[in-house]
N, C-alpha and C. Protein backbone atom coordinates (compact mmCIF):
# COMPACT_ATOMS: atom_id res chain seq x y z
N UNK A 1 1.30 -2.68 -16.87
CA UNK A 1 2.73 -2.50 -16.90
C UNK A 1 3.33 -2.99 -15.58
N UNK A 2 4.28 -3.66 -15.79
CA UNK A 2 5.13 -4.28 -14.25
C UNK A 2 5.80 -2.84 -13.63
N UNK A 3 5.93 -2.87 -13.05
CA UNK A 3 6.87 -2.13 -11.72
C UNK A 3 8.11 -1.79 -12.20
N UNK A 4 8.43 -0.89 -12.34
CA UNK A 4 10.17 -0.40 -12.44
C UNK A 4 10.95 -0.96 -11.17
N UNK A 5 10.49 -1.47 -10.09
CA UNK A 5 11.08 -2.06 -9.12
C UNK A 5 10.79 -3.28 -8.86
N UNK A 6 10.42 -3.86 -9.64
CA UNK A 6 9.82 -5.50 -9.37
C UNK A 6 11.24 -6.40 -9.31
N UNK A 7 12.19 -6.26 -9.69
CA UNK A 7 13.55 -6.37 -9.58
C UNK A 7 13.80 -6.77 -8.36
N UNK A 8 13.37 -5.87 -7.10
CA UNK A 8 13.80 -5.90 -5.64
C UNK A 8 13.04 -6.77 -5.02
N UNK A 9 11.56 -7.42 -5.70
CA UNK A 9 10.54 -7.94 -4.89
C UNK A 9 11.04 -9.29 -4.53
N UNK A 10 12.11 -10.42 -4.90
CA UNK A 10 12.72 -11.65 -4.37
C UNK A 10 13.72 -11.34 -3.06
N UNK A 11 14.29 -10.68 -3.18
CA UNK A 11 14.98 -10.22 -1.87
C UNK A 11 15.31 -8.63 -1.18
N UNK A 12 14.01 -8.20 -1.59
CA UNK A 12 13.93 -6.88 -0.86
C UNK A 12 12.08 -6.28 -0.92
N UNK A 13 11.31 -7.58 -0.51
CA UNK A 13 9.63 -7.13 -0.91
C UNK A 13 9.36 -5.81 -0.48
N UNK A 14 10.12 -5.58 0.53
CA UNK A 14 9.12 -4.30 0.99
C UNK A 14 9.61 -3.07 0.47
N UNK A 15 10.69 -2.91 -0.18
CA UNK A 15 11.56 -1.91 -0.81
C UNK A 15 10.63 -1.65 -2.42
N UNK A 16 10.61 -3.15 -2.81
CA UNK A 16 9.75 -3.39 -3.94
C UNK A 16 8.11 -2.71 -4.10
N UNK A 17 7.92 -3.26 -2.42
CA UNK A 17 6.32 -2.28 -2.76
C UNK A 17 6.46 -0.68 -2.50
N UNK A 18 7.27 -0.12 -1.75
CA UNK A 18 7.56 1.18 -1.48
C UNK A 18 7.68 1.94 -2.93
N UNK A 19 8.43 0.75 -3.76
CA UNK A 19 8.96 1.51 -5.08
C UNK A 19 7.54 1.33 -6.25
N UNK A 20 6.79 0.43 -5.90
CA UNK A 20 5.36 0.25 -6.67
C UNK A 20 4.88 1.24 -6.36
N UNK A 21 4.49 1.83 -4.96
CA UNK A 21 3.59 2.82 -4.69
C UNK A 21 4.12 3.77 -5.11
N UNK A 22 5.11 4.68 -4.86
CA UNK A 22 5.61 5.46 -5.44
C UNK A 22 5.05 5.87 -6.77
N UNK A 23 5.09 4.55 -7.85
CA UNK A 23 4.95 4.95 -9.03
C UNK A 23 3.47 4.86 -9.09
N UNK A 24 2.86 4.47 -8.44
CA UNK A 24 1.06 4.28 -8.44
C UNK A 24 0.79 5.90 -8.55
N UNK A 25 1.19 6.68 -7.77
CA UNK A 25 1.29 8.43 -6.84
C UNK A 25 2.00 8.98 -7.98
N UNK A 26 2.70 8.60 -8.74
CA UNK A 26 3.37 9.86 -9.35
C UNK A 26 2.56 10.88 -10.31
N UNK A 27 1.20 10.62 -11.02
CA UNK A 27 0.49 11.25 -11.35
C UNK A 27 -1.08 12.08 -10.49
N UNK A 28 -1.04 11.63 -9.40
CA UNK A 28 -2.19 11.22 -8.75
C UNK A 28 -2.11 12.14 -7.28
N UNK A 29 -1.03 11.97 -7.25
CA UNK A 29 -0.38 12.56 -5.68
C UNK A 29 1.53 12.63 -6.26
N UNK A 30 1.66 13.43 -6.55
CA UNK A 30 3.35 13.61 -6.70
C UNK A 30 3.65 13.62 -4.79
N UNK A 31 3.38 14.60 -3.96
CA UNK A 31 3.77 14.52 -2.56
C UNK A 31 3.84 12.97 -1.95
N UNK A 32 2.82 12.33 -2.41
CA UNK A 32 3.03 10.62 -1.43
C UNK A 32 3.75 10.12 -2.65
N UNK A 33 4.47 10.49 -3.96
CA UNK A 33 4.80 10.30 -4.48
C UNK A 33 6.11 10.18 -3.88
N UNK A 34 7.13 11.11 -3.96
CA UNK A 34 7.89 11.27 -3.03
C UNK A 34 8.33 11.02 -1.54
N UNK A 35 7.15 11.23 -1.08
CA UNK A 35 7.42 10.63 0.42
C UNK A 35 7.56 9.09 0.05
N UNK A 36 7.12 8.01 -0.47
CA UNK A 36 7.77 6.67 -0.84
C UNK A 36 8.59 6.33 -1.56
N UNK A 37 8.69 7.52 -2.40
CA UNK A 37 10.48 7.29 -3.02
C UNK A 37 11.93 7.45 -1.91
N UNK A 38 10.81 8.30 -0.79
CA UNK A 38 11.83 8.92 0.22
C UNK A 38 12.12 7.46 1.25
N UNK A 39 10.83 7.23 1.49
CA UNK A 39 10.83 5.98 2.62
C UNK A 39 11.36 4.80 2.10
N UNK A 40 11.70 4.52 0.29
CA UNK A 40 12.12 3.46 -0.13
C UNK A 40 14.00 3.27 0.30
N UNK A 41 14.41 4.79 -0.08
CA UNK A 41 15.76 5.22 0.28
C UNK A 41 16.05 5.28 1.61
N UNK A 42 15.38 5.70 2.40
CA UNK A 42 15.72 4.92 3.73
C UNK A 42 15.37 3.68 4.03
N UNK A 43 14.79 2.82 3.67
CA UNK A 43 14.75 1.19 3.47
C UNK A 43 16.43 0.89 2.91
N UNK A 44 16.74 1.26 2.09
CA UNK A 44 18.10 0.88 1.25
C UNK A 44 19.35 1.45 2.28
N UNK A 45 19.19 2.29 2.68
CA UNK A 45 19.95 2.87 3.64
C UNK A 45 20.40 1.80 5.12
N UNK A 46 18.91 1.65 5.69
CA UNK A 46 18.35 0.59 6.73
C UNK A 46 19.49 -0.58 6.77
N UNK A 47 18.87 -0.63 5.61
CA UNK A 47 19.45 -2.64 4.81
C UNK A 47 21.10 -2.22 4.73
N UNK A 48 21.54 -1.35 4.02
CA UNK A 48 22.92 -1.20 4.03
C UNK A 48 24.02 -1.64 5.27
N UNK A 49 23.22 -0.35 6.15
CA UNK A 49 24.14 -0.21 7.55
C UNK A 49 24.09 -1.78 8.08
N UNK A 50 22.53 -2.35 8.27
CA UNK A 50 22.96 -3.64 9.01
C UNK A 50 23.61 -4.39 8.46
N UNK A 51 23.74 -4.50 7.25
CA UNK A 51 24.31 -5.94 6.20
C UNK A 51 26.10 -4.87 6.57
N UNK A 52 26.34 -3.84 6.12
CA UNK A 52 27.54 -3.83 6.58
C UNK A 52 27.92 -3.83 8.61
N UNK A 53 26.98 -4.13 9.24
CA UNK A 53 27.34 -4.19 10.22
C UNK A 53 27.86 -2.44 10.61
N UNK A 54 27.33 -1.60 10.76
CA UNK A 54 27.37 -0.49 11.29
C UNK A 54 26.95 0.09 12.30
N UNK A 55 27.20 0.45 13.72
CA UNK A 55 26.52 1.37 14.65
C UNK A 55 26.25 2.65 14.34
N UNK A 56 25.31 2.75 15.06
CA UNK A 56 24.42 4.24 14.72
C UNK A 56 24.70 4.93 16.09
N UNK A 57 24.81 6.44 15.97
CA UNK A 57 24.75 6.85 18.04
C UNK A 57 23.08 6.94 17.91
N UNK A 58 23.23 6.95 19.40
CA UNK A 58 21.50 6.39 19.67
C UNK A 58 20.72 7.75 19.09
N UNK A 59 20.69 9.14 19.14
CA UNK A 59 19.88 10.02 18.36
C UNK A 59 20.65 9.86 16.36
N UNK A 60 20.17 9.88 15.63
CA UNK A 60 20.77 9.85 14.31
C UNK A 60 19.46 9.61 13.65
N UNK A 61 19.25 11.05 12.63
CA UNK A 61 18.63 11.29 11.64
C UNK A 61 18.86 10.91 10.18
N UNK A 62 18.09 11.04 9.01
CA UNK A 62 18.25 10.49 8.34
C UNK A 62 19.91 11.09 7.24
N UNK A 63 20.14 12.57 7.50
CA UNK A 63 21.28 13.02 7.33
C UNK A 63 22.60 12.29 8.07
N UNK A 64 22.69 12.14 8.93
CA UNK A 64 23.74 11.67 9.80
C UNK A 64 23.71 10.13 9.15
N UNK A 65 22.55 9.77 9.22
CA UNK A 65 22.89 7.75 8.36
C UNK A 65 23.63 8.06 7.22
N UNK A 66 23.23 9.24 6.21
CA UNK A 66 24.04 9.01 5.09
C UNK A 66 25.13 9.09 4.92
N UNK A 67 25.80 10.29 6.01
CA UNK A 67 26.64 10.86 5.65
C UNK A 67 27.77 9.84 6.49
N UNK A 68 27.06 8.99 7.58
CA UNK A 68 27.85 7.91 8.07
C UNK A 68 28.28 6.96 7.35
N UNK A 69 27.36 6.88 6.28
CA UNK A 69 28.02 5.41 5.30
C UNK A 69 28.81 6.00 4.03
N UNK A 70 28.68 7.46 3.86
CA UNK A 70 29.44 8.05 2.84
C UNK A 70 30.63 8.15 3.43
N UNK A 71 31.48 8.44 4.64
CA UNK A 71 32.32 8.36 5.74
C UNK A 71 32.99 7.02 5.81
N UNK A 72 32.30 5.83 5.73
CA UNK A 72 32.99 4.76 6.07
C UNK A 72 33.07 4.56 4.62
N UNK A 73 33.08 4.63 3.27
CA UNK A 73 33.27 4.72 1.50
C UNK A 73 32.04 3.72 1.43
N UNK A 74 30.89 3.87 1.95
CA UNK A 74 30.18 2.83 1.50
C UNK A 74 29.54 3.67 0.33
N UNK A 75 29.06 4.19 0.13
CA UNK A 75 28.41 5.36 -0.82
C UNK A 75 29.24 6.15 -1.75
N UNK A 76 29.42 5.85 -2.79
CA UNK A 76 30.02 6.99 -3.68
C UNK A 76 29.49 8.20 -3.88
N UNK A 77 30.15 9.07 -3.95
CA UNK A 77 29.66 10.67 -3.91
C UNK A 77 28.56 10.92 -4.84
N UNK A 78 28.43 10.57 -5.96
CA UNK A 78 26.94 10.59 -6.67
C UNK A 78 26.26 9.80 -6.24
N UNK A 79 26.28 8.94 -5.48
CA UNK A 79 25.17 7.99 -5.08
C UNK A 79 24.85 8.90 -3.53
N UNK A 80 25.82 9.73 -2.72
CA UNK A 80 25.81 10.27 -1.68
C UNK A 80 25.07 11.47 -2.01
N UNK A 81 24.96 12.36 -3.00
CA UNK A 81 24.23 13.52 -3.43
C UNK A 81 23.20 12.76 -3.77
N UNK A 82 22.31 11.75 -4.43
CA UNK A 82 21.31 11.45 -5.04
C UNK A 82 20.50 10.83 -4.02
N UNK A 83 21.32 10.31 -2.60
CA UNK A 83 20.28 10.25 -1.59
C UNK A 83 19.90 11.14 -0.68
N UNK A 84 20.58 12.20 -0.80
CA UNK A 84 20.46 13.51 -0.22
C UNK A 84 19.21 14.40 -0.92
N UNK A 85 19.37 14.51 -2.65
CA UNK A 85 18.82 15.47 -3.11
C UNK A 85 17.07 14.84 -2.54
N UNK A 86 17.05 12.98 -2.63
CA UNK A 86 16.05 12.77 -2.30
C UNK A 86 15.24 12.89 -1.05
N UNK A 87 16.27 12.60 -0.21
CA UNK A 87 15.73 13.06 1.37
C UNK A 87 15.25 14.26 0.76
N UNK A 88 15.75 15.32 0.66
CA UNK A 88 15.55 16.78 0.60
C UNK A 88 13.91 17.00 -0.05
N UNK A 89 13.72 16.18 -1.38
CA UNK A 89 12.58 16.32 -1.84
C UNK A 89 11.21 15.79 -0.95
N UNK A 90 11.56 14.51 -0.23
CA UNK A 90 10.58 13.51 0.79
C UNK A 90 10.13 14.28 1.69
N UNK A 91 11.23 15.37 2.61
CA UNK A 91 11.58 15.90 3.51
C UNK A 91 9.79 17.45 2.82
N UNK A 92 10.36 18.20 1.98
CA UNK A 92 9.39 18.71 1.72
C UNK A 92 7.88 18.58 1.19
N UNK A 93 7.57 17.01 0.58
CA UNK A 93 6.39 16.74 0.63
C UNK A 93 6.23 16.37 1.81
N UNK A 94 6.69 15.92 3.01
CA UNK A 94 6.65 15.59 4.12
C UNK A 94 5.90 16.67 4.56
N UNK A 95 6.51 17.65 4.76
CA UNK A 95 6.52 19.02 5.62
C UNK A 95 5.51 19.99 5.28
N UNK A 96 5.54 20.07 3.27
CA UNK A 96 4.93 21.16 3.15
C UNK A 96 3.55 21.13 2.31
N UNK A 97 3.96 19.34 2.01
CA UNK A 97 2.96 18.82 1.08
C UNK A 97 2.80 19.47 0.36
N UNK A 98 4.22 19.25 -0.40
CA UNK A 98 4.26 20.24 -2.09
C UNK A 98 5.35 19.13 -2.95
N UNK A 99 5.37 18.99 -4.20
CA UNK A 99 6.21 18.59 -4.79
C UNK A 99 6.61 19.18 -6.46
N UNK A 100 7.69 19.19 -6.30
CA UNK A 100 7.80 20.07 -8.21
C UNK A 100 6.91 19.33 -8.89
N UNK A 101 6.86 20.16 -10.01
CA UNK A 101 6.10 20.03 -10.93
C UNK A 101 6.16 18.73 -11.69
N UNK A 102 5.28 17.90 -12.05
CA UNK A 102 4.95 16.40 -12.20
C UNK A 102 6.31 15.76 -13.05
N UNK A 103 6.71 16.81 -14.53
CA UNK A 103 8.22 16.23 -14.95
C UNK A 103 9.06 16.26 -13.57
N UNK A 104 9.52 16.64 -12.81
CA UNK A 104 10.88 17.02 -11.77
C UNK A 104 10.37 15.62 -10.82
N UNK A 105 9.35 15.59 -11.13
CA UNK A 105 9.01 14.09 -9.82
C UNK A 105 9.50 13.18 -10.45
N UNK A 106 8.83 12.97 -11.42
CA UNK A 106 9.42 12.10 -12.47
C UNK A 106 10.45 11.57 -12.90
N UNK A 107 11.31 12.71 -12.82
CA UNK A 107 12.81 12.66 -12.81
C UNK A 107 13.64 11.99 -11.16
N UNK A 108 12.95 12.39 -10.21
CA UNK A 108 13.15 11.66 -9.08
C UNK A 108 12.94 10.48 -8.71
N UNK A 109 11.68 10.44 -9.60
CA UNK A 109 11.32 8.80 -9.15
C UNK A 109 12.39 8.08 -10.10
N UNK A 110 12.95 8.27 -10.69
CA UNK A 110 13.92 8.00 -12.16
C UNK A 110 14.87 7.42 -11.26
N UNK A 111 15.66 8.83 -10.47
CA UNK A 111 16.99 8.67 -10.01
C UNK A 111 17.15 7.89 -8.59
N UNK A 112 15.72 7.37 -7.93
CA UNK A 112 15.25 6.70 -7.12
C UNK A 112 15.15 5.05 -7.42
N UNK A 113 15.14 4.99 -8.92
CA UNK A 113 15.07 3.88 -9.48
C UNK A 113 16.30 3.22 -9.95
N UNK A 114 17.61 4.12 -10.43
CA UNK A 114 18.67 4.25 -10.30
C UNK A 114 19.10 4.09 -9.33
N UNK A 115 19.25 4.45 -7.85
CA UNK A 115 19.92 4.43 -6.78
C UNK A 115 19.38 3.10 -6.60
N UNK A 116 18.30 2.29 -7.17
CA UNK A 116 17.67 0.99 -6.44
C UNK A 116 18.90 -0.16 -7.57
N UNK A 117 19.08 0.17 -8.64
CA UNK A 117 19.57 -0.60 -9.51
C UNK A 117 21.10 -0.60 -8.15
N UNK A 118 21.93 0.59 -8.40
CA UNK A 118 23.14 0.20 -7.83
C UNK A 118 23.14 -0.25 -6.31
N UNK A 119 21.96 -0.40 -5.70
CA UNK A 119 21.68 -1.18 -4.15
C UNK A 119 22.11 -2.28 -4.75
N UNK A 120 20.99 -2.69 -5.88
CA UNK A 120 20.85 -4.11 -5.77
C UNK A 120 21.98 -5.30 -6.12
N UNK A 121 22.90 -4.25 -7.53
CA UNK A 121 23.82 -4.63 -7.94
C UNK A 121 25.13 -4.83 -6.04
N UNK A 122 24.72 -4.10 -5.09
CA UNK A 122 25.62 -4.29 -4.47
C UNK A 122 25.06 -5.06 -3.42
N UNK A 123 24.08 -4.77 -3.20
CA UNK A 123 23.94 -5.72 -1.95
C UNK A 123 22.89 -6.93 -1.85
N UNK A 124 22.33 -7.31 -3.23
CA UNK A 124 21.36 -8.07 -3.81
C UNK A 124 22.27 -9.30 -4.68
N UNK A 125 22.44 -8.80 -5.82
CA UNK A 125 23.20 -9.32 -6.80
C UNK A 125 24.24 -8.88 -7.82
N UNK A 126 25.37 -9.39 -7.47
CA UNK A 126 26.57 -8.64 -8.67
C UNK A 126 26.20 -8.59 -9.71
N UNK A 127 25.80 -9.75 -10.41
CA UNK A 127 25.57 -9.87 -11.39
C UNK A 127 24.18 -9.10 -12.42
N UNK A 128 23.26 -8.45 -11.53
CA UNK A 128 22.18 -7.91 -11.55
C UNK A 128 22.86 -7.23 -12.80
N UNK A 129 21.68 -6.25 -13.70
CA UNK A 129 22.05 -5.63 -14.87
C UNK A 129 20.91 -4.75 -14.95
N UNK A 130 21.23 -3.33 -14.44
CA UNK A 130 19.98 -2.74 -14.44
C UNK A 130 19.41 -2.46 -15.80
N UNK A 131 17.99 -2.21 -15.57
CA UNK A 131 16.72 -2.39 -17.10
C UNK A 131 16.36 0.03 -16.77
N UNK A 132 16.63 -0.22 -18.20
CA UNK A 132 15.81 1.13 -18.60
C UNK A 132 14.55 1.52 -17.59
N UNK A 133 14.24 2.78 -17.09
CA UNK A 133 13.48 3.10 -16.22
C UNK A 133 12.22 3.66 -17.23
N UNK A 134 10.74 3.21 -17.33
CA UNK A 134 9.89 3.37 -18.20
C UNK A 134 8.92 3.62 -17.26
N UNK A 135 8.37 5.31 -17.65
CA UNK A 135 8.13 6.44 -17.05
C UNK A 135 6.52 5.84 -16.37
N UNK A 136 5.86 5.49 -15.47
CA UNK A 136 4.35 5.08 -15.30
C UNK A 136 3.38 5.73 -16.24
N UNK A 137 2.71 5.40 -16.94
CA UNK A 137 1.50 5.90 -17.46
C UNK A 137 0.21 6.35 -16.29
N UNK A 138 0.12 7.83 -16.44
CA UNK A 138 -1.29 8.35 -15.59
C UNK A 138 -2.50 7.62 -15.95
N UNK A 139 -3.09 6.90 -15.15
CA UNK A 139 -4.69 6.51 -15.08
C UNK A 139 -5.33 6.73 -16.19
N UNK A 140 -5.90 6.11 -16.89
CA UNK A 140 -6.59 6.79 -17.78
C UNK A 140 -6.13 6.81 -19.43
N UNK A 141 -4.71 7.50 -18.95
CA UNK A 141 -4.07 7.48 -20.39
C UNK A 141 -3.75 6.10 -21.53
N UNK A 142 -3.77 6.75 -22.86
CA UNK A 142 -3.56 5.36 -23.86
C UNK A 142 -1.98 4.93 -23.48
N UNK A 143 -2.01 3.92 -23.91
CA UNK A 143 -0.50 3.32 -23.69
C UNK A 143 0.54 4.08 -24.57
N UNK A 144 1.95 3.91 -23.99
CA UNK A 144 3.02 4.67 -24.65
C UNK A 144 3.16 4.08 -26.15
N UNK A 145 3.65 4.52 -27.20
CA UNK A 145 3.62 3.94 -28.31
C UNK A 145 4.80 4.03 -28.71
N UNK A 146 5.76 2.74 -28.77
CA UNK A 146 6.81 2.89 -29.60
C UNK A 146 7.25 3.97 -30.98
N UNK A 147 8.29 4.55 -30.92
CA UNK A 147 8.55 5.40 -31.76
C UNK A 147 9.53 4.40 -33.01
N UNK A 148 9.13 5.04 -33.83
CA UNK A 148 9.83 4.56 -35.26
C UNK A 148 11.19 4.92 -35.12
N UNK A 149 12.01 3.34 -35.56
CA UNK A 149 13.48 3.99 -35.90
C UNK A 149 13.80 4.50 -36.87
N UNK A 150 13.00 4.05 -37.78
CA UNK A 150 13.46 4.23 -39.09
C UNK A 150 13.16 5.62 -39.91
């Protein structure tokens, strides 16, 4: 199966592999799961401020970046909560090397994949058209099987 982020790999490789690994971990390790969904969002963050040309004061954490580009309207308020809720999750596999329960990661790596679509649409390509997010299959397991419409 390709990458839910293979999208980013022409002009954002390393965002692209952050977002591969991620999904490599989400059955395997949910915590490094997260911590590279976390480190992908500060990659996107990174890329933002310089491409908009932004100063940082010389101490500034990863709260203060966001809330700096949510401040200047670079960030819309759901896009400003969805990089927050993620810090918040990175922040505790970071710390406590714990992560919810394998659906709730799942769902993060989701809205991680989402926040990558509207990067890209903005600072990649307008024209970009984000693709359905299709969940990684755990190691091992048979492949997903299309469901009947009919």
């Amino acid at each position: 199966m390709a990458s839910n982020f293979a999208f980013l790999h022409e002009k954002f490789p390393e965002l692209a592999e952050l977002g591969l690994l991620a999904e490599r971990y989400l059955h395997a390790d949910p915590p490094s799961c997260l911590m590279k969904a976390g480190l992908l969002c500060e990659g996107m963050i990174r890329v933002m401020l310089a491409q908009d040309g932004i100063p940082l004061p010389e101490r500034c954490d990863a709260v203060e970046r966001i809330n700096i580009l949510q401040r200047r309207d670079v960030l819309p308020p759901d896009v400003t909560s969805a990089f927050h809720l993620l810090r918040k999750a990175r922040n505790r596999a970071a710390h406590e090397g714990t992560a919810p329960p394998e659906g709730k990661t799942r769902i993060l790596l989701q809205i991680t994949h989402s926040l990558c679509g509207w990067f890209f649409q903005t600072y990649g390509d307008a024209a970009y058209r984000p693709q359905a997010f299709v969940p990684p299959e755990a190691a091992g397991a048979p492949p997903a099987r299309p469901t009947d419409a009919g």
